[in-house]
C-alpha atoms as a PDB file:
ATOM      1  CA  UNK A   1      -4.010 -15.322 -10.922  1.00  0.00           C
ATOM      2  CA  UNK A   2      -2.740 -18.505 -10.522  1.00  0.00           C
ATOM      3  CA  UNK A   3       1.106 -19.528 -11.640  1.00  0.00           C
ATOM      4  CA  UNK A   4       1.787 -22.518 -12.921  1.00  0.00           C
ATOM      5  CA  UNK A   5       4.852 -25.291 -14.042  1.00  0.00           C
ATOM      6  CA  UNK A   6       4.194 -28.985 -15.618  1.00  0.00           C
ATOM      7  CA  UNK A   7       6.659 -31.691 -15.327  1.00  0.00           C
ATOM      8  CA  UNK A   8       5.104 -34.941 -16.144  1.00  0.00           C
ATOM      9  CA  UNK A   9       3.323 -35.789 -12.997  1.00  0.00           C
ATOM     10  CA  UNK A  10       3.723 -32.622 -10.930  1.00  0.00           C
ATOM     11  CA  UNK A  11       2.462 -28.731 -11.250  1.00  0.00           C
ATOM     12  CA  UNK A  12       3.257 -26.020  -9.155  1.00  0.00           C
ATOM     13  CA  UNK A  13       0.292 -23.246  -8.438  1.00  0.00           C
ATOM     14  CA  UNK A  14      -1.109 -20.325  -6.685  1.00  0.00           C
ATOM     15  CA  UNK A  15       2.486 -19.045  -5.887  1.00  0.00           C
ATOM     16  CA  UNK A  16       1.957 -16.528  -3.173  1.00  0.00           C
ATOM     17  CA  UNK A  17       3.748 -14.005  -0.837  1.00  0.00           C
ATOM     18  CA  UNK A  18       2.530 -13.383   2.674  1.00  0.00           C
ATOM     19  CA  UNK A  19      -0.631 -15.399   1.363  1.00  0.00           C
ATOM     20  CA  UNK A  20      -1.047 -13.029  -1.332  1.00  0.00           C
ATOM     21  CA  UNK A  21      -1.349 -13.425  -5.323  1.00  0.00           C
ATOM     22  CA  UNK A  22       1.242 -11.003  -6.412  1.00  0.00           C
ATOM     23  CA  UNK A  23       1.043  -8.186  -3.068  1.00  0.00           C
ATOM     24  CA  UNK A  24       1.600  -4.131  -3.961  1.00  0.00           C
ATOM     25  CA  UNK A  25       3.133  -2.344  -1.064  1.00  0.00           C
ATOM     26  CA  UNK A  26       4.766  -5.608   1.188  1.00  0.00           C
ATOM     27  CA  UNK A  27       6.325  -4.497   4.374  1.00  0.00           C
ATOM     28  CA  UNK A  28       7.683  -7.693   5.862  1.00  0.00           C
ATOM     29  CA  UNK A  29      11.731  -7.469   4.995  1.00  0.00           C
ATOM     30  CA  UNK A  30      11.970 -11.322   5.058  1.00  0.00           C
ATOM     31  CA  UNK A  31       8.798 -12.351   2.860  1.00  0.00           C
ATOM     32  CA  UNK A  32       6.894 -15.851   3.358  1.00  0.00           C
ATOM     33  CA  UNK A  33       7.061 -17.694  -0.181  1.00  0.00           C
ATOM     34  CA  UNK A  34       4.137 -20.510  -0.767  1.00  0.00           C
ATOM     35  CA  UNK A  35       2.687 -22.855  -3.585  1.00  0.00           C
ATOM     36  CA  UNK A  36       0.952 -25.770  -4.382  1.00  0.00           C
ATOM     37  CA  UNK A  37       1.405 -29.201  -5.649  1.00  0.00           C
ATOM     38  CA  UNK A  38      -1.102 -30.865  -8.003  1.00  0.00           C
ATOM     39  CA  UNK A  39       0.041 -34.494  -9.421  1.00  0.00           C
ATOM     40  CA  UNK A  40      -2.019 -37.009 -11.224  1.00  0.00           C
ATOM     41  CA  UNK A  41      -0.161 -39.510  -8.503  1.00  0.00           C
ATOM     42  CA  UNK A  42      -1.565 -40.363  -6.041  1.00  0.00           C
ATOM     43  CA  UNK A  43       0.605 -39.638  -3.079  1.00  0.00           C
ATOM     44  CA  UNK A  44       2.922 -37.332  -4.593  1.00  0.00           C
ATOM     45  CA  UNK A  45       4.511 -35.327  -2.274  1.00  0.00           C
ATOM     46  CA  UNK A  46       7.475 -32.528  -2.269  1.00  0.00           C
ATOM     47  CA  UNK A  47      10.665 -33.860  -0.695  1.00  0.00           C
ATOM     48  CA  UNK A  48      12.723 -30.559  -1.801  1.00  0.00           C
ATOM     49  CA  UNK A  49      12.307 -26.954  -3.423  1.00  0.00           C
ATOM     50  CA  UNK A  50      14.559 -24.690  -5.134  1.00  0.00           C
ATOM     51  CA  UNK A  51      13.535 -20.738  -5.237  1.00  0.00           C
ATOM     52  CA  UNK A  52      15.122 -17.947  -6.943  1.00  0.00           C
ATOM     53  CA  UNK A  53      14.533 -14.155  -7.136  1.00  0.00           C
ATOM     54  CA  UNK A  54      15.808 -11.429  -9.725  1.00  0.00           C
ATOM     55  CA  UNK A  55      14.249  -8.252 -10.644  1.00  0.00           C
ATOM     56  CA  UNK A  56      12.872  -9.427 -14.080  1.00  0.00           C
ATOM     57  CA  UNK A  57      11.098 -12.634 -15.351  1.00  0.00           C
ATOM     58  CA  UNK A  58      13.862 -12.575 -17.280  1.00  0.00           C
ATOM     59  CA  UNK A  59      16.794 -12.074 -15.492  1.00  0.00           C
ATOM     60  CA  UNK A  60      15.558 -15.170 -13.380  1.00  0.00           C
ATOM     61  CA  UNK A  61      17.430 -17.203 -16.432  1.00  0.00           C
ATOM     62  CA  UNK A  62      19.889 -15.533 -16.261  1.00  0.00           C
ATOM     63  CA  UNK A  63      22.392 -16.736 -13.606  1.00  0.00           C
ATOM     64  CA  UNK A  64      24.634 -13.615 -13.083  1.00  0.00           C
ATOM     65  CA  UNK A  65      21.495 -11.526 -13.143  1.00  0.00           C
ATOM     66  CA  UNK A  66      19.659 -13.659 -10.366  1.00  0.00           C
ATOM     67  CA  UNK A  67      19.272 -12.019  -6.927  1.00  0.00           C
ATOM     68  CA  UNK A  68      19.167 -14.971  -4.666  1.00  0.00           C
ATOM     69  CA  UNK A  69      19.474 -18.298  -5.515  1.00  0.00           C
ATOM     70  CA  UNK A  70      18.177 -20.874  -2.711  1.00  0.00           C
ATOM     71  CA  UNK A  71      19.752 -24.019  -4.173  1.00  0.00           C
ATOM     72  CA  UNK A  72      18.184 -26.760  -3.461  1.00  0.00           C
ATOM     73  CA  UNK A  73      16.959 -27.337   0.242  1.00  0.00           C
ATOM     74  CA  UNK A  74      15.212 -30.087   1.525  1.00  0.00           C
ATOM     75  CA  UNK A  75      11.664 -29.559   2.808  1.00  0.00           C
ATOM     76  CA  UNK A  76       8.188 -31.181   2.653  1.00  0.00           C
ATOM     77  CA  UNK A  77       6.267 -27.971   3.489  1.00  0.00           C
ATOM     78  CA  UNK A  78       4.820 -25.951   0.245  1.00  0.00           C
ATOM     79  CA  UNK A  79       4.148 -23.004   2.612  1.00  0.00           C
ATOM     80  CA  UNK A  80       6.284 -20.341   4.524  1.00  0.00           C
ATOM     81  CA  UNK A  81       9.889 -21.085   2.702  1.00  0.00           C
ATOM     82  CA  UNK A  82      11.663 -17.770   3.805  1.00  0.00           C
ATOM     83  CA  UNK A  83      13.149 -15.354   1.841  1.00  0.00           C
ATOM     84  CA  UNK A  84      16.690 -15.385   3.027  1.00  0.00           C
ATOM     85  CA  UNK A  85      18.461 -13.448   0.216  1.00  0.00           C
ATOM     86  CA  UNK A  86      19.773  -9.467   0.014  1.00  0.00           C
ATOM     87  CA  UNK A  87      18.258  -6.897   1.797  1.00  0.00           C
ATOM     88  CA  UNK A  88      15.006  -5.913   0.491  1.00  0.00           C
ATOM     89  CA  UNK A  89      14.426  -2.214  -1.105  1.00  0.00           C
ATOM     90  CA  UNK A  90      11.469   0.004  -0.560  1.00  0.00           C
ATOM     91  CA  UNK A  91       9.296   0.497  -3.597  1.00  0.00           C
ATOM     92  CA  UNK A  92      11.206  -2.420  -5.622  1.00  0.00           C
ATOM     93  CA  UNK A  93       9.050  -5.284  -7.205  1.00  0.00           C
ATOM     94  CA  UNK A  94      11.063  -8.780  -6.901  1.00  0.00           C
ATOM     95  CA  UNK A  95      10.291 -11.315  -9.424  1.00  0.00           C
ATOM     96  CA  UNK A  96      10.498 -15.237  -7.997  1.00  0.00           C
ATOM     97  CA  UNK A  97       9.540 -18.951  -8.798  1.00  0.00           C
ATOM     98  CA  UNK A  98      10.138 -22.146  -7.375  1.00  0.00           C
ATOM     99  CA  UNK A  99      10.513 -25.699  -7.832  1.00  0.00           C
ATOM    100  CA  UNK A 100      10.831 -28.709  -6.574  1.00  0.00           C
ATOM    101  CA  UNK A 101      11.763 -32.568  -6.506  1.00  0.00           C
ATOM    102  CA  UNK A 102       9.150 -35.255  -5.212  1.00  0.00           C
ATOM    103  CA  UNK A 103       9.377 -38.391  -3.333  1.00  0.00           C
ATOM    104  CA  UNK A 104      10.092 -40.092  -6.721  1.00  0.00           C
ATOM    105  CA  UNK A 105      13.368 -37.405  -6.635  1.00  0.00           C
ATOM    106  CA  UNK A 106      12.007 -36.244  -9.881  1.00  0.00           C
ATOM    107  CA  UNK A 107      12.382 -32.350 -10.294  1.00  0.00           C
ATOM    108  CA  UNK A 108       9.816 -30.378 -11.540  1.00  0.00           C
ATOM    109  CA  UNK A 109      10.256 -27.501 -13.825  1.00  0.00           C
ATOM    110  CA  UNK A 110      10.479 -24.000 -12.658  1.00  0.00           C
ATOM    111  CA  UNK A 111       6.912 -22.409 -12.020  1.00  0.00           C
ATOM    112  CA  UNK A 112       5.743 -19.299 -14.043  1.00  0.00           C
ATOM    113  CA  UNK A 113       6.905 -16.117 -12.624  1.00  0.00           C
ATOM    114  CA  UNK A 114       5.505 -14.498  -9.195  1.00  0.00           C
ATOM    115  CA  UNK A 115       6.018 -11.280  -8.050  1.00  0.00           C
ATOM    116  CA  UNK A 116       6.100  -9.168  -4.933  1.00  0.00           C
ATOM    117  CA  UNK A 117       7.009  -5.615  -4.519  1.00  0.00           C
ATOM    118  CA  UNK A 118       8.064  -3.164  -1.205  1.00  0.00           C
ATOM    119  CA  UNK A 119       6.217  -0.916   0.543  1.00  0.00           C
ATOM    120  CA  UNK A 120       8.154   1.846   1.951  1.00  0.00           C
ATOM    121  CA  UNK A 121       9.849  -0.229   4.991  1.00  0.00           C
ATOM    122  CA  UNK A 122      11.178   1.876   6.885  1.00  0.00           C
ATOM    123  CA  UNK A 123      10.303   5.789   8.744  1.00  0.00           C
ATOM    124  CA  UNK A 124      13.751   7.183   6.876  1.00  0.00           C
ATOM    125  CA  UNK A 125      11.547   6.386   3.688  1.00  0.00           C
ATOM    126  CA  UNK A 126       9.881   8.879   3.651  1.00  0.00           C
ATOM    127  CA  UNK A 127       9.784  12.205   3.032  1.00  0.00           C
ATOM    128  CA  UNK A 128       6.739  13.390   3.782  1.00  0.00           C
ATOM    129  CA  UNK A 129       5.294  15.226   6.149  1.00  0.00           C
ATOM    130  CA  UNK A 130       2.454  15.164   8.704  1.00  0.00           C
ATOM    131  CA  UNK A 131      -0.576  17.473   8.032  1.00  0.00           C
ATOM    132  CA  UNK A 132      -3.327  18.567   9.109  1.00  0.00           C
ATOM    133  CA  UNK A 133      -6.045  21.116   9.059  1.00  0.00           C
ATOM    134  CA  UNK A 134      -4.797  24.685  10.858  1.00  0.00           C
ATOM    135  CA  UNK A 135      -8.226  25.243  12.373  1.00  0.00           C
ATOM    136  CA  UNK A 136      -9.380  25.141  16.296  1.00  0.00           C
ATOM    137  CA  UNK A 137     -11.495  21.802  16.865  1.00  0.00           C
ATOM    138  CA  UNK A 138     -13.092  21.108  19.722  1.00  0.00           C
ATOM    139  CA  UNK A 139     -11.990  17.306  20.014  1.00  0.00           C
ATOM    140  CA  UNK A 140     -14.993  16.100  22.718  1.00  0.00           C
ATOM    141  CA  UNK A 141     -17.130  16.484  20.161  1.00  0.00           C
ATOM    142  CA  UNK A 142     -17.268  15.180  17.007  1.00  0.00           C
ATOM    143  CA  UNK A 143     -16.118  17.212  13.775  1.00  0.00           C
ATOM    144  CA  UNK A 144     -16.265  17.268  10.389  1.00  0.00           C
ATOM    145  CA  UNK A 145     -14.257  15.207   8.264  1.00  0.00           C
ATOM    146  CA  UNK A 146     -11.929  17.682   6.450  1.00  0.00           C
ATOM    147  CA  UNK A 147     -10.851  17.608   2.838  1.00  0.00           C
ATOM    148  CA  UNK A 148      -7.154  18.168   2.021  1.00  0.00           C
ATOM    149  CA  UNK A 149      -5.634  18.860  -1.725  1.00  0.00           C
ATOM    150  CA  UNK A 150      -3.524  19.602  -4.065  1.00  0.00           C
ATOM    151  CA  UNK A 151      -2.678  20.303  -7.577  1.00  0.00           C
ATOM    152  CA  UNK A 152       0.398  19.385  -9.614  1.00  0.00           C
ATOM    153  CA  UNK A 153       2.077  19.486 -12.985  1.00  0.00           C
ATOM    154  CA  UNK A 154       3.733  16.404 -14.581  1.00  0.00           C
ATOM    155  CA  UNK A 155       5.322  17.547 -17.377  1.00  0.00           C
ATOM    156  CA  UNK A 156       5.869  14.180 -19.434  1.00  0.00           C
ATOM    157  CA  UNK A 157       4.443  10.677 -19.870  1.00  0.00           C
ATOM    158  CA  UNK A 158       3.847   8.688 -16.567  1.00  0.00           C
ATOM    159  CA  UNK A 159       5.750   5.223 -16.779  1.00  0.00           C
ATOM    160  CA  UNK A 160       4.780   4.080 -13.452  1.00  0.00           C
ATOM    161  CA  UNK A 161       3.129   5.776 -10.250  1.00  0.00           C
ATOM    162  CA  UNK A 162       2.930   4.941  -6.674  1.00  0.00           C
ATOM    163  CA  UNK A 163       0.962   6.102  -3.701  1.00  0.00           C
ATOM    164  CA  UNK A 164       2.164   5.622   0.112  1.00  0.00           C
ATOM    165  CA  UNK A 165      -0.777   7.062   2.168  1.00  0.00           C
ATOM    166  CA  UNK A 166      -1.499   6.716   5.965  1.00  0.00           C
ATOM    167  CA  UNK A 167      -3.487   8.762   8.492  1.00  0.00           C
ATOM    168  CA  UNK A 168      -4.200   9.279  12.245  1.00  0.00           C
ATOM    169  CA  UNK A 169      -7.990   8.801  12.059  1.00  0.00           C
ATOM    170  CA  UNK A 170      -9.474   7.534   8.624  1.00  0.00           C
ATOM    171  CA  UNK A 171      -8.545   8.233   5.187  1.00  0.00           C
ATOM    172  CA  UNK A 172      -9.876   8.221   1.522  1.00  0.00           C
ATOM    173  CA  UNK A 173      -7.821   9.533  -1.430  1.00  0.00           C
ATOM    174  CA  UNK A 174      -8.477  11.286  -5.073  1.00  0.00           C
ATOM    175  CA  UNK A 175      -6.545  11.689  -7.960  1.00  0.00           C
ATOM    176  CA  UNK A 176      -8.183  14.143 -10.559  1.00  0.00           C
ATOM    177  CA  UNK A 177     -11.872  13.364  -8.906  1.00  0.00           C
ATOM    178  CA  UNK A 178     -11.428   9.686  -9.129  1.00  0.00           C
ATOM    179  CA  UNK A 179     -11.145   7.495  -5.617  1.00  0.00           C
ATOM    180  CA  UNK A 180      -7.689   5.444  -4.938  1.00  0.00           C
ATOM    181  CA  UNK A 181      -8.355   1.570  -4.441  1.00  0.00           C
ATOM    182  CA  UNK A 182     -11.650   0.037  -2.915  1.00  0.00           C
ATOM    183  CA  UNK A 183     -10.728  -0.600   0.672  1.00  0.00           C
ATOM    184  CA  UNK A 184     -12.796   0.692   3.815  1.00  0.00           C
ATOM    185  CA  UNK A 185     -11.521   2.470   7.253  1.00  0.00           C
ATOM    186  CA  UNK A 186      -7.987   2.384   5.761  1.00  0.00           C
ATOM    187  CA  UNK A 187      -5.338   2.511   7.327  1.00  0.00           C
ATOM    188  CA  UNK A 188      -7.244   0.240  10.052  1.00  0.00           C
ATOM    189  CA  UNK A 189      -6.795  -0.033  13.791  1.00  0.00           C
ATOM    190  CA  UNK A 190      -3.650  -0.381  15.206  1.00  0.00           C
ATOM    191  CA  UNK A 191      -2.069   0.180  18.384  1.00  0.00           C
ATOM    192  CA  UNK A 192      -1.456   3.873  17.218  1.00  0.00           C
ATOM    193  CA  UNK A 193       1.145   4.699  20.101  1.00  0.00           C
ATOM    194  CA  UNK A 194       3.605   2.045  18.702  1.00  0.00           C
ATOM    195  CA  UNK A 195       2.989   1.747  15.345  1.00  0.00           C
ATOM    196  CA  UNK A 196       0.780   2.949  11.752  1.00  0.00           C
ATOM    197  CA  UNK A 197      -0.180   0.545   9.074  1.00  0.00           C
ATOM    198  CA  UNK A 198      -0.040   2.321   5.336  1.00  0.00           C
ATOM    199  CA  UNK A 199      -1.285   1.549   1.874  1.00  0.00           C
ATOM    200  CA  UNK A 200       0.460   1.259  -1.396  1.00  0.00           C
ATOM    201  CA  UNK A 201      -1.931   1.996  -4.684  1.00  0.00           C
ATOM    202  CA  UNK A 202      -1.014   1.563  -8.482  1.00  0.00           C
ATOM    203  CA  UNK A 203      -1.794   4.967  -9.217  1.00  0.00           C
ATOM    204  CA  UNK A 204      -0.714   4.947 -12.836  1.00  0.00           C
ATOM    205  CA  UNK A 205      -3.661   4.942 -14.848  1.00  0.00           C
ATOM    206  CA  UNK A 206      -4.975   7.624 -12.799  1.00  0.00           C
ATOM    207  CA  UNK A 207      -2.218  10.141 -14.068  1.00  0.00           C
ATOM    208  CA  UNK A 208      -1.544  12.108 -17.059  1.00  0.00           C
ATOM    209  CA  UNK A 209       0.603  14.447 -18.470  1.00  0.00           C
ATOM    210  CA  UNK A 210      -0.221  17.958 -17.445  1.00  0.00           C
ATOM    211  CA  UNK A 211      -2.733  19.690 -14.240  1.00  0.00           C
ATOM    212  CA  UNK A 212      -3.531  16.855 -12.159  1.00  0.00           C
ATOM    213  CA  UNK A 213      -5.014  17.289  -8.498  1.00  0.00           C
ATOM    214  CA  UNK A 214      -4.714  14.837  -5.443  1.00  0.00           C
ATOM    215  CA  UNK A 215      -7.184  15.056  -2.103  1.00  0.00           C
ATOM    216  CA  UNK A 216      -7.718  13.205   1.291  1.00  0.00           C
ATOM    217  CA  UNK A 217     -10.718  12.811   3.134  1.00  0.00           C
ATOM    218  CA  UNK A 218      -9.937  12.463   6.777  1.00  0.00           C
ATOM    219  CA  UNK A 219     -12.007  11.244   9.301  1.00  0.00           C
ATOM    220  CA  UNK A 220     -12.071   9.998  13.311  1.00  0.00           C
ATOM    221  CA  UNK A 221     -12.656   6.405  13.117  1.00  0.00           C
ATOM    222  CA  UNK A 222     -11.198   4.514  15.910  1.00  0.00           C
ATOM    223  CA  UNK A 223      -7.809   7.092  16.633  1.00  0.00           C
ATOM    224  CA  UNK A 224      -9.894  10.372  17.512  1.00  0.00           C
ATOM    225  CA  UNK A 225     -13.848   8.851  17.683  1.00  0.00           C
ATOM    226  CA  UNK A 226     -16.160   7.293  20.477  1.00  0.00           C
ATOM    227  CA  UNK A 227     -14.778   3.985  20.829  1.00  0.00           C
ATOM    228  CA  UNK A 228     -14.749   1.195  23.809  1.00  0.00           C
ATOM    229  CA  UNK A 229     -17.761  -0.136  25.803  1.00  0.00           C
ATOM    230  CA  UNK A 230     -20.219   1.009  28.140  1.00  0.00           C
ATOM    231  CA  UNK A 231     -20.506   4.643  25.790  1.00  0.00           C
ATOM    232  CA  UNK A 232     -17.054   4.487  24.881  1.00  0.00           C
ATOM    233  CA  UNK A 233     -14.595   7.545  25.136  1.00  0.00           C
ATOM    234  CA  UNK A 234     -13.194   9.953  22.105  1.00  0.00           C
ATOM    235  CA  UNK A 235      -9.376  10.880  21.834  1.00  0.00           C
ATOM    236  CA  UNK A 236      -8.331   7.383  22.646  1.00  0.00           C
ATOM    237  CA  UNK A 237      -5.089   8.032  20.596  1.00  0.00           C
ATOM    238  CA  UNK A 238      -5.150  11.735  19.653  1.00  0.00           C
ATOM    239  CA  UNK A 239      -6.902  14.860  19.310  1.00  0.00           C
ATOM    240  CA  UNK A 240      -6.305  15.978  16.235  1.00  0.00           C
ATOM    241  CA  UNK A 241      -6.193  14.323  12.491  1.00  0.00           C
ATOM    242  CA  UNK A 242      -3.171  13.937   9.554  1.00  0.00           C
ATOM    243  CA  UNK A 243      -2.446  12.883   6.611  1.00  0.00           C
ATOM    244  CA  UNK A 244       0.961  11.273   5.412  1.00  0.00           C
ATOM    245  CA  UNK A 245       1.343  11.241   1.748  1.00  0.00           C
ATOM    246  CA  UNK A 246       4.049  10.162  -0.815  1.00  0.00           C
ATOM    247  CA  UNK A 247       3.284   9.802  -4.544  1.00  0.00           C
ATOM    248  CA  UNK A 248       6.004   8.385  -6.675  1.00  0.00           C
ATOM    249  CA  UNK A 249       6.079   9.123 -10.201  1.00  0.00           C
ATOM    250  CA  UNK A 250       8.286   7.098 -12.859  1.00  0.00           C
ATOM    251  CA  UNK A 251       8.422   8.652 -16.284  1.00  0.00           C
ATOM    252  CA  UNK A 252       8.891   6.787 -19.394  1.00  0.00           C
ATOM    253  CA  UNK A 253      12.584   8.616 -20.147  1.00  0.00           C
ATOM    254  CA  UNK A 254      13.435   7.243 -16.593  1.00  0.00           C
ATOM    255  CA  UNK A 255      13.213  10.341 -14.332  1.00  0.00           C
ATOM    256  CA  UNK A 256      11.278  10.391 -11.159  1.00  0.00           C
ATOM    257  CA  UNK A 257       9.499  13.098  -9.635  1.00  0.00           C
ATOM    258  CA  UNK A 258       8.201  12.759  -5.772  1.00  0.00           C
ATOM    259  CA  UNK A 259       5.283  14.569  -4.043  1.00  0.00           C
ATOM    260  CA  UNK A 260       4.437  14.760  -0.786  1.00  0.00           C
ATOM    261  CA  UNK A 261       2.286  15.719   2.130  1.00  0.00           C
ATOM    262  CA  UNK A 262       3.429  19.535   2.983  1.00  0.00           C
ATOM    263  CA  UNK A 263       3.130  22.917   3.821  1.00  0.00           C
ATOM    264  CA  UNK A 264       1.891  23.722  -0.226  1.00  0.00           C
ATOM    265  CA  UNK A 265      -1.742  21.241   0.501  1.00  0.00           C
ATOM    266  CA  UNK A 266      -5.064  22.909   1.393  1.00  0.00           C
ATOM    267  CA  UNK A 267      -7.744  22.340   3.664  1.00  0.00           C
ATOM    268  CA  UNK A 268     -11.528  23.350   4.157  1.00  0.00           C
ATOM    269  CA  UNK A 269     -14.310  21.506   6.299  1.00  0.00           C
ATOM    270  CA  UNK A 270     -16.624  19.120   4.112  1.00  0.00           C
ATOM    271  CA  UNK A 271     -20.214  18.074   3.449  1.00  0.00           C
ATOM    272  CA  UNK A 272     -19.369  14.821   6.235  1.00  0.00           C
ATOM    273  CA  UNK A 273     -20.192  16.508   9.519  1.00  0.00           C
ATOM    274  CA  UNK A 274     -19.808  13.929  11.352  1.00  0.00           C
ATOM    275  CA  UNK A 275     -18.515  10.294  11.298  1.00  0.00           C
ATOM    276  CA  UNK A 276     -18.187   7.891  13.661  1.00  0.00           C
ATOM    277  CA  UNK A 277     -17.511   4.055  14.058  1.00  0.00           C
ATOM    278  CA  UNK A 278     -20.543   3.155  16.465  1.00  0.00           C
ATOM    279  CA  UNK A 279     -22.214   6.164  15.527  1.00  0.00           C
ATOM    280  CA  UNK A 280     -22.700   6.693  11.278  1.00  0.00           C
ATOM    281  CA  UNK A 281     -22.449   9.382   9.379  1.00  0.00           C
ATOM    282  CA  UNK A 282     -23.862  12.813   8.864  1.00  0.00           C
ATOM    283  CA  UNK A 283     -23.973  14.459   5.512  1.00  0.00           C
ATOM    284  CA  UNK A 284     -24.850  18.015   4.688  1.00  0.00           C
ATOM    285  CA  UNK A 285     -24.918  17.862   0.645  1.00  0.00           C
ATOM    286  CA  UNK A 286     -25.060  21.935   0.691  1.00  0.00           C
ATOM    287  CA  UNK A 287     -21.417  21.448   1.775  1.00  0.00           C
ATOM    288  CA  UNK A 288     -20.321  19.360  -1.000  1.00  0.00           C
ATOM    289  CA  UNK A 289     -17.411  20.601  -2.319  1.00  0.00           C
ATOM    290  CA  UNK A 290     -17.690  20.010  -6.335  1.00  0.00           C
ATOM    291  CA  UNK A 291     -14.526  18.846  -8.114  1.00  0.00           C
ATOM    292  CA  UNK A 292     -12.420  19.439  -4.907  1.00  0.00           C
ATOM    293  CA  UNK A 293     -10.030  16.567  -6.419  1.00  0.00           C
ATOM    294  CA  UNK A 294      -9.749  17.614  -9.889  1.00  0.00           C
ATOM    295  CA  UNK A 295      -7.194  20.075 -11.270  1.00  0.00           C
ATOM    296  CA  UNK A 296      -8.237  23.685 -10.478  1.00  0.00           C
ATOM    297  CA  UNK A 297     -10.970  22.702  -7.915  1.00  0.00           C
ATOM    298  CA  UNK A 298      -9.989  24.568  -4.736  1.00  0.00           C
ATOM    299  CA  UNK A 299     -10.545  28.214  -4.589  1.00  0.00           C
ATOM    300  CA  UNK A 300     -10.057  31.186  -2.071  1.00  0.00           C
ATOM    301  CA  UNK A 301     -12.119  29.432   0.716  1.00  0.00           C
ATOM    302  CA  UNK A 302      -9.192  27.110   0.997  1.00  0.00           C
ATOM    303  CA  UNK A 303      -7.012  27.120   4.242  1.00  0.00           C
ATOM    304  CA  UNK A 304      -3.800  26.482   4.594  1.00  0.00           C
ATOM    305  CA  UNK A 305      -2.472  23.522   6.478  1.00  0.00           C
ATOM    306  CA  UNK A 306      -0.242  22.850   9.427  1.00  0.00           C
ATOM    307  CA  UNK A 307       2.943  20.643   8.859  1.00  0.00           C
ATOM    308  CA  UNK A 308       3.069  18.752  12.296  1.00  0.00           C
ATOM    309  CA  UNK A 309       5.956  17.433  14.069  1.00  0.00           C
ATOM    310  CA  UNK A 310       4.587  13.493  14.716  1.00  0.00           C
ATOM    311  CA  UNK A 311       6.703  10.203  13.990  1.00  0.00           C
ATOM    312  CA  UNK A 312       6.146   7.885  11.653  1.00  0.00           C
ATOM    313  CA  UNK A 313       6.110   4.673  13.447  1.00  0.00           C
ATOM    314  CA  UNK A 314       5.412   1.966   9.964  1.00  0.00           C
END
């Protein structure tokens, strides 16, 4: 997507946040703002830029209703103007746009609209909690990659929905048998001691009124697998697996209803015996587990889980 504002000789495009085109799930509290110039001058350049931020594209006209107002600050650079306004929010999309003057001291007009919106930003965020399967694993080996669900009610139309996922080892999520997002080895390697990265997902469209069911897939990946050279080592970070879950769910008469990783999620071993970043994948399909993410699909075989007592470093 690329934004863009027209005054005579100068337009402003690709507005983006922490180089991203309008980013879900932002975790920096003091976002990066950029954009670029394009002028049928030759030489044109930016001399100053004005930026503003609301919570609507069209509260930004409205000056009462505007967030944060920059006024106008001189600066050449089109890239990394700081967000210096309010605190930010977790979960809260911020609308913005920007202009600016050139070296002729003409002004520009404002750009389209931009947007960015939170992640949650901080550990008192959230309310979930760490799970995990309750059975004995021998961690020097590996293990199969357990499957974790749950089903739900909503009870009226979904406005708006939000998942917050992030896992020691690997994770891939299902709403009502269909996969969140199109990433790989989420929630990637990080120094696991000191901190966790997490994903944000749209999850709206995946909703509806009524059963719905939502499952993990965990797996070792760099936090419980062989990693390192010469053979490598397993347990680097930890010997046992979680998930840490938050869906957010806006309805359209503006009540919101929050579910979480818990004590009430389930947990049986799956088809994926064993996975492993140097070392692929086995895959038993006898153990396939068939609509384990839709409504209704776990049954007595089903384990409970074990809430554990970990931080959440984000």
């Amino acid at each position: 997507m690329s934004s863009c504002a027209d005054s005579g000789n100068v337009a402003l495009t690709d507005l983006r946040c922490e180089y991203q085109v309008n980013p879900l799930g932002l975790g920096e509290s003091k976002p990066r703002l950029s954009w670029r110039l394009r002028s049928t001058r030759r030489g044109a350049a930016q001399t100053a830029c004005q930026v503003r931020v609301a919570a609507t594209a069209e509260q930004l006209t409205q000056k009462d209703a505007v967030l944060w107002d920059s006024g106008r600050i001189t600066m050449a650079d089109s890239a990394h103007f700081g967000y210096a306004g309010p605190p930010l929010c977790s979960g809260v999309r911020y609308v913005w746009q920007v202009r600016i003057w050139d070296d002729a001291g003409a002004a520009s007009t404002w750009s389209e609209p931009a947007w960015w919106e939170m992640g949650l930003i901080a550990p008192a965020d959230w309310s979930a909690q760490w799970i995990a399967p309750a059975w004995a694993e021998d961690a020097t080996t590996p293990q199969p990659s357990p499957l974790l669900r749950r089903d739900f009610l909503l009870d009226r139309p979904v406005l708006r929905a939000r998942l917050y996922v992030t896992a020691r080892g690997l994770y891939v999520c299902e709403i009502n048998g269909r996969r969140v997002g199109d990433a790989l080895l989420t929630p990637g390697w990080t120094s696991y001691h000191h901190r966790l990265l997490a994903q944000s997902y749209d999850v709206t469209d995946l909703l509806r009124p009524g059963a719905n069911a939502i499952g993990a897939i965990l797996g070792e990946g760099w936090y419980r697998g062989r990693i390192g050279a010469v053979g490598g080592r397993r347990c680097a970070y930890g010997d046992a697996l979680g998930l840490l879950l938050q869906l957010v769910v806006g309805y359209t008469d503006g009540a919101t209803t929050i579910l979480t990783s818990d004590e009430h999620w389930q947990a049986i071993s799956g088809p994926i015996l064993a996975a492993g970043i140097y070392d692929g994948e086995r895959y038993d399909a006898r153990l396939a587990q068939a609509n384990w993410s839709a409504p209704g699909g776990g049954d007595s075989s089903w384990q409970p889980v074990r809430v554990m007592d970990w931080p959440r470093r984000m």
